[in-house]
Structures are given as structure tokens and as C-alpha cells.
Protein backbone atom coordinates (compact mmCIF):
# COMPACT_ATOMS: atom_id res chain seq x y z
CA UNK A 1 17.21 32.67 -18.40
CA UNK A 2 19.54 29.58 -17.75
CA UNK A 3 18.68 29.70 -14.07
CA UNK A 4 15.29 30.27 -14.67
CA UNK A 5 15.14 26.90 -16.94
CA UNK A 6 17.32 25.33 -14.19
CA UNK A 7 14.86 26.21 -11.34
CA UNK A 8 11.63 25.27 -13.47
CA UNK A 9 13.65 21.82 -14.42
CA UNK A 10 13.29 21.62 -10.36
CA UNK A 11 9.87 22.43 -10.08
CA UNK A 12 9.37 19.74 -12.36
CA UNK A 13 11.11 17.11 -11.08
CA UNK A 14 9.58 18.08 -7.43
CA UNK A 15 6.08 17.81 -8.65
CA UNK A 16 5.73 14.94 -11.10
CA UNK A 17 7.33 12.93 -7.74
CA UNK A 18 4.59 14.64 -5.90
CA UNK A 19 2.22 13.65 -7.93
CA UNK A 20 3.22 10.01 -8.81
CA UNK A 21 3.95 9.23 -4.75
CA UNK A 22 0.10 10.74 -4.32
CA UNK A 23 -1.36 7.90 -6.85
CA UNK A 24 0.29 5.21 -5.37
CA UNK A 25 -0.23 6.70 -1.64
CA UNK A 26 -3.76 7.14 -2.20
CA UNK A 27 -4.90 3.76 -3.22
CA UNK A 28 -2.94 2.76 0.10
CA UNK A 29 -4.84 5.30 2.32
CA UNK A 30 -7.99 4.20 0.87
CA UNK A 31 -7.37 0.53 2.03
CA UNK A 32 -6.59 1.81 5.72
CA UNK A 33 -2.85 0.60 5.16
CA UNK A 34 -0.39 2.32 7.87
CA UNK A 35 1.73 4.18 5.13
CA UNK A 36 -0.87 6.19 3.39
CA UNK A 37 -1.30 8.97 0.71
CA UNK A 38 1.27 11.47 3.09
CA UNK A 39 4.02 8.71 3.52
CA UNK A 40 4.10 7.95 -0.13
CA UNK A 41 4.26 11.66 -1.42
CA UNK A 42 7.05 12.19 0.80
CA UNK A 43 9.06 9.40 0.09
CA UNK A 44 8.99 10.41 -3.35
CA UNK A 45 9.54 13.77 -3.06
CA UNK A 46 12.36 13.26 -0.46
CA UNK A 47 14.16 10.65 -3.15
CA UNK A 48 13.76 13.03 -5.78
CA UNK A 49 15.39 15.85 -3.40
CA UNK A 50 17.97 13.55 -2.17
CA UNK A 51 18.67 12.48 -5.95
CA UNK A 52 19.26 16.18 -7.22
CA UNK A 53 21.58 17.19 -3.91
CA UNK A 54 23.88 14.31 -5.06
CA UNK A 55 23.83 15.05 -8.68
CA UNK A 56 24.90 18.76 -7.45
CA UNK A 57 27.14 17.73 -5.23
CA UNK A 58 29.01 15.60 -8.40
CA UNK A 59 29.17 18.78 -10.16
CA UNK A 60 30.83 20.59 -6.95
CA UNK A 61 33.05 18.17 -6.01
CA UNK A 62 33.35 15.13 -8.24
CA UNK A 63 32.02 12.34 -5.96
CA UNK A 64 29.99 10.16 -7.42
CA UNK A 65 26.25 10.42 -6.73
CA UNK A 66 25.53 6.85 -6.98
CA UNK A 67 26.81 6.88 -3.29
CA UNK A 68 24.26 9.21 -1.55
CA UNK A 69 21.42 8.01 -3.97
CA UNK A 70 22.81 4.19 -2.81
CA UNK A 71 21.62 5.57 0.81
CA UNK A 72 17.99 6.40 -0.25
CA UNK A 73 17.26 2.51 -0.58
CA UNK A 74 18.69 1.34 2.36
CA UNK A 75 16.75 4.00 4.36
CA UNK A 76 13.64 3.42 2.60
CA UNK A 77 14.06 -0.48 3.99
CA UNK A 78 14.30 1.05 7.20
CA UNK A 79 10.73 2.69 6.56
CA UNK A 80 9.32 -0.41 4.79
CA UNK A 81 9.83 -2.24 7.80
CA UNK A 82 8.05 -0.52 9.94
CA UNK A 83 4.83 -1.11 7.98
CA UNK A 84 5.16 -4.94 8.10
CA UNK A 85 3.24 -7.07 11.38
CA UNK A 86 2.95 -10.00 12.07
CA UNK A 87 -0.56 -11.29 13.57
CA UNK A 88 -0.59 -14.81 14.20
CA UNK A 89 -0.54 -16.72 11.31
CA UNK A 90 -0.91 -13.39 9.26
CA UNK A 91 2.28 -11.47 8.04
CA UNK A 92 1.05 -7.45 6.99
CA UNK A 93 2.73 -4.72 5.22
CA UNK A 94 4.43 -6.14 2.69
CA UNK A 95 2.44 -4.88 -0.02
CA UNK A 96 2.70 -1.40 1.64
CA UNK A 97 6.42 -2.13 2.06
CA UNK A 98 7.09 -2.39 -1.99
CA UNK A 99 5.21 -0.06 -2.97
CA UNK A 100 6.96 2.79 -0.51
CA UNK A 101 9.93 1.08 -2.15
CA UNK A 102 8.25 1.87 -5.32
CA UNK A 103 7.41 5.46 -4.36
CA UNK A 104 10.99 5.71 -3.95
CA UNK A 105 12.48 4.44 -6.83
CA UNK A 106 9.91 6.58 -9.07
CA UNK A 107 11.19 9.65 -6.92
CA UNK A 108 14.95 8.69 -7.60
CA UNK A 109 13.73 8.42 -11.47
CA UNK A 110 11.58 12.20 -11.32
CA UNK A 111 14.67 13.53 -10.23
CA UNK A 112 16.95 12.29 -12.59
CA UNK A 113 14.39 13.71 -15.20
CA UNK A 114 14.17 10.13 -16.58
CA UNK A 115 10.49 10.79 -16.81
CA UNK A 116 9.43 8.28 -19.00
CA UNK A 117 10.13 5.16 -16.91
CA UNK A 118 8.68 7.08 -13.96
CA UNK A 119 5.10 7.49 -15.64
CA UNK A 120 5.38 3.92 -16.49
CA UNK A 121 6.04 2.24 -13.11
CA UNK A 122 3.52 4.84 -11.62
CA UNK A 123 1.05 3.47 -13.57
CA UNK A 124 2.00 -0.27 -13.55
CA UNK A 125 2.02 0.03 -9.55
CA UNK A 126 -1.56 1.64 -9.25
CA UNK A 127 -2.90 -1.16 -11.74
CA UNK A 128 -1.50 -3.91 -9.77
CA UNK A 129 -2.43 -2.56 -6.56
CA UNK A 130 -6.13 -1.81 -7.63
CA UNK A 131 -6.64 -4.59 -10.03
CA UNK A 132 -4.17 -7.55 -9.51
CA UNK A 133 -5.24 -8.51 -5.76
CA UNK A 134 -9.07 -8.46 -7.44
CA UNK A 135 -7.96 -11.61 -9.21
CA UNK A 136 -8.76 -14.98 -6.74
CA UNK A 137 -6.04 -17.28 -6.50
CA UNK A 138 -9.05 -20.09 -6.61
CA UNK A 139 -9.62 -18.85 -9.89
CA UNK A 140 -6.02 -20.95 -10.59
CA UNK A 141 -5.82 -23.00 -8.22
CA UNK A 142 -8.10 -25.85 -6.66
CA UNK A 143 -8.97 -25.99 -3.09
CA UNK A 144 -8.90 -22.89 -0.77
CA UNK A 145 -7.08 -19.55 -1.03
CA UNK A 146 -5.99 -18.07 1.64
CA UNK A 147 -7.00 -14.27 2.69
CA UNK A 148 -6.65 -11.27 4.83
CA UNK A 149 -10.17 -9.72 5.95
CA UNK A 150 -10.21 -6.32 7.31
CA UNK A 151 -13.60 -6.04 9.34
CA UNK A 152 -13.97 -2.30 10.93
CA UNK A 153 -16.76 -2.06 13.32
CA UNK A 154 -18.48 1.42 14.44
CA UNK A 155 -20.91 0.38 16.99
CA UNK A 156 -20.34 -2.79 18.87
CA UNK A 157 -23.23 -5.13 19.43
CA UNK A 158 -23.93 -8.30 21.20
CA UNK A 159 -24.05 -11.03 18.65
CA UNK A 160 -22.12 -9.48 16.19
CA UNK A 161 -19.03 -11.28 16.01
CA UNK A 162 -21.68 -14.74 16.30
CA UNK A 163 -23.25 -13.41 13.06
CA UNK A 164 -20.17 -12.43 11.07
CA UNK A 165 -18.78 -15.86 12.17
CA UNK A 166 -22.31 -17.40 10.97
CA UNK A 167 -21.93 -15.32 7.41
CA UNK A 168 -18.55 -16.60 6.63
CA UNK A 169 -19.35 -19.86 7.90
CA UNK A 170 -22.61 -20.36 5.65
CA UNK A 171 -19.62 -19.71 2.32
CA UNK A 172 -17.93 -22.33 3.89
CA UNK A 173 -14.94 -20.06 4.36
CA UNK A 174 -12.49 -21.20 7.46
CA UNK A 175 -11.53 -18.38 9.60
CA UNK A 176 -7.91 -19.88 10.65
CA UNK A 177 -7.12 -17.01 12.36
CA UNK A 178 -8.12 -13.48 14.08
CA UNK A 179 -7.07 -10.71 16.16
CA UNK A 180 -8.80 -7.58 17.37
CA UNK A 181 -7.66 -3.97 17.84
CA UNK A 182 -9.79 -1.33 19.72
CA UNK A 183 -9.34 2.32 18.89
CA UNK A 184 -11.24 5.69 20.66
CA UNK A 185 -14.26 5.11 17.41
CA UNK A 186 -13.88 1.44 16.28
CA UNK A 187 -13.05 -2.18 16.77
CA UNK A 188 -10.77 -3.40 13.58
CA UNK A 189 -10.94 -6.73 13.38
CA UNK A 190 -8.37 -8.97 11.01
CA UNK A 191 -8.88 -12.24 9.75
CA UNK A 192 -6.69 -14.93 8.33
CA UNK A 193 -9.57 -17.03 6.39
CA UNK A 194 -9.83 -19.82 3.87
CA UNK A 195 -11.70 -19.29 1.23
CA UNK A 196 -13.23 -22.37 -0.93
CA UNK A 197 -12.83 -21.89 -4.51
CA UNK A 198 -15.64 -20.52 -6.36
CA UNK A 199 -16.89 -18.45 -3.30
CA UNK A 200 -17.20 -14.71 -4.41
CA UNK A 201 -15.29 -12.04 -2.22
CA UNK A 202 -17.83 -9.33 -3.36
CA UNK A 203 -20.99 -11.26 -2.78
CA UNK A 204 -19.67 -11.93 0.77
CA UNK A 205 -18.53 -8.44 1.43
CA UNK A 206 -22.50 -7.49 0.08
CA UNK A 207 -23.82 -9.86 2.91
CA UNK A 208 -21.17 -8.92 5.37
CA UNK A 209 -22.44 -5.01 4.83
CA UNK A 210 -26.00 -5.52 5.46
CA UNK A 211 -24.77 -5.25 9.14
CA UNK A 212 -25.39 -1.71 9.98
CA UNK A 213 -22.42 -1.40 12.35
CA UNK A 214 -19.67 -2.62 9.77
CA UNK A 215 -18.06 0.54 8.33
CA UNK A 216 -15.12 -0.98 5.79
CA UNK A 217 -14.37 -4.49 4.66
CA UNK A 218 -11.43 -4.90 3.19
CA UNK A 219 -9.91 -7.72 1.56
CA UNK A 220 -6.03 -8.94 1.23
């Protein structure tokens, strides 16, 4: 019975990381980030892993597990890294970056059974990542904020670049940068733009969408 409690203690720990790295993960993969809903779960569910060997190996040998669980966040900057680019004037990741950080530290947390905090940052991440970047900067601050705009194109047509230059253009919004990147089905487009204060993101995502060949817009 004490090894069965032991192993569903495990199971536990293994699944609430699963399930906490998916909720943060997913909002990620939705955005067409490069760490998505498969990068996050196993982040977590590797630090939770990598949290219980070390607590085992304390009770085997006596080393402290704050040394292999020390490990975890320097590899995990490793990892964070290697979501951040820089595109011109445009640095990103770093969002993605913290919140595989994030993933980690929640997995660390799942597998120390310290459950509570674990639900908590899980749910304080997802709000901020869904919510937070809703909320303008102009809405504080006078003059222009600046943005990221993620533009991906199915079909390419001539004059379509003239007209989404025309749209942001007519709500006075500067593009101060841009870069393009073909794969095998689209052209992703990123822009580093200026956006006047007052101008709505959503009404100019509405007009940007009434071109047939833009599949996603996306917004940073």
C-alpha cells in the first residue's frame, strides 16, 4: 500500500506538470510562437522528473538536491535562448523565453508536491499572456506605442503588400520596420510599427482580414 501511495504521489506530480506546461504551451502555439504547446509540456514534465530524481537521490545518498534542481534553470536558459531573434529593430522570444522559464519553475513546484503555488503561477501566467498584452500602452502613455505585427499570407498577390501598407497607413500607424520569411505554404511577414494612440488594434486587424489571402494576424 505504501508503494502504491508512493507511485500514485508520482502520477500526480507527472500530470498536474503535464497539464499546467499544456495551458501555458497552448496559448503560445496558438500565437505561432517557436516554443509551442509540446515544448512547454515537456519542460514541465522534464523539471518535475528532474526535481523527484534529486529528491531520491538525497534520500540515497545525502547530497543535497538543491544542486541537480540548481541545473534545471541554467539549462532551461539554454532553451530560452534559442526562442529569442532579433529582426532589425525587433527583438522576439522573450515572452516565449519566460514563460518556458515559467513552465519550468511550475514543473520544479509539481514535483515537489507544492501544488498550491503551482496552480497559482499557472494561472497568473495564462492571464497575463492572454489578457495583459490586450492592454495598449497608448492607453498610458501619449504619443505612439510601439508593436510587433505578425502578417501570415496564404496566397500571394500583386498589390498586396501596396494595400496592407495603404491599410496601416490610412491609421496613421508607421511601419519602422519589416522582414519577410517564405515557407513551402506561406509568406510570414513581421512588422515593427508605430501605432498612434487611440488607434484600435482590433478594428485594424478587422480591416486587415477583409483580405482574402491573410490567414493570421497577430499582434505583439
Amino acid at each position: 500500500m505504501c508503494a502504491m501511495n508512493e507511485y500514485l504521489d508520482i502520477v500526480l506530480k507527472i500530470a498536474l506538470s503535464f497539464l499546467f506546461g499544456a495551458m501555458i504551451g497552448f496559448e503560445r502555439e496558438k500565437r505561432n510562437r517557436p516554443a509551442g504547446l509540446r515544448t512547454h509540456i515537456l519542460v514541465a514534465v522534464g523539471s518535475a522528473l528532474i526535481t523527484l530524481v534529486s529528491i531520491e537521490f538525497f534520500t540515497r545518498y545525502g547530497e543535497s538536491p538543491s544542486r541537480i534542481a540548481a541545473n534545471i534553470v541554467v539549462g532551461i536558459g539554454f532553451l530560452g535562448a534559442g526562442t529569442i531573434m532579433k529582426e532589425g529593430l525587433t527583438i522576439r522570444g522573450l515572452t516565449t523565453a519566460a514563460s518556458i522559464w515559467v513552465a519550468s519553475a511550475i514543473g520544479i513546484a509539481c514535483g515537489l508536491g507544492y501544488y498550491f503555488p503551482a496552480v497559482l503561477v499557472t494561472l497568473v501566467t495564462v492571464v497575463t499572456l492572454v489578457f495583459v498584452r490586450s492592454v495598449e500602452i497608448s492607453s498610458f502613455v501619449k504619443g505612439k506605442a510601439k508593436h510587433s505585427l505578425f502578417i501570415q499570407i496564404i496566397h500571394e498577390e500583386p498589390g498586396l503588400l501596396g494595400r496592407i501598407g495603404t491599410i496601416l497607413g490610412q491609421k496613421k500607424i508607421n511601419i519602422e520596420n519589416v522582414k519577410f520569411e517564405r515557407t513551402e505554404e506561406t509568406l510570414n511577414i513581421y512588422f515593427y510599427v508605430a501605432v498612434p494612440e487611440g488607434v484600435s488594434l482590433e478594428e485594424t486587424t478587422n480591416c486587415l482580414l477583409e483580405e482574402k489571402s491573410i490567414k493570421s494576424i497577430n499582434w505583439d
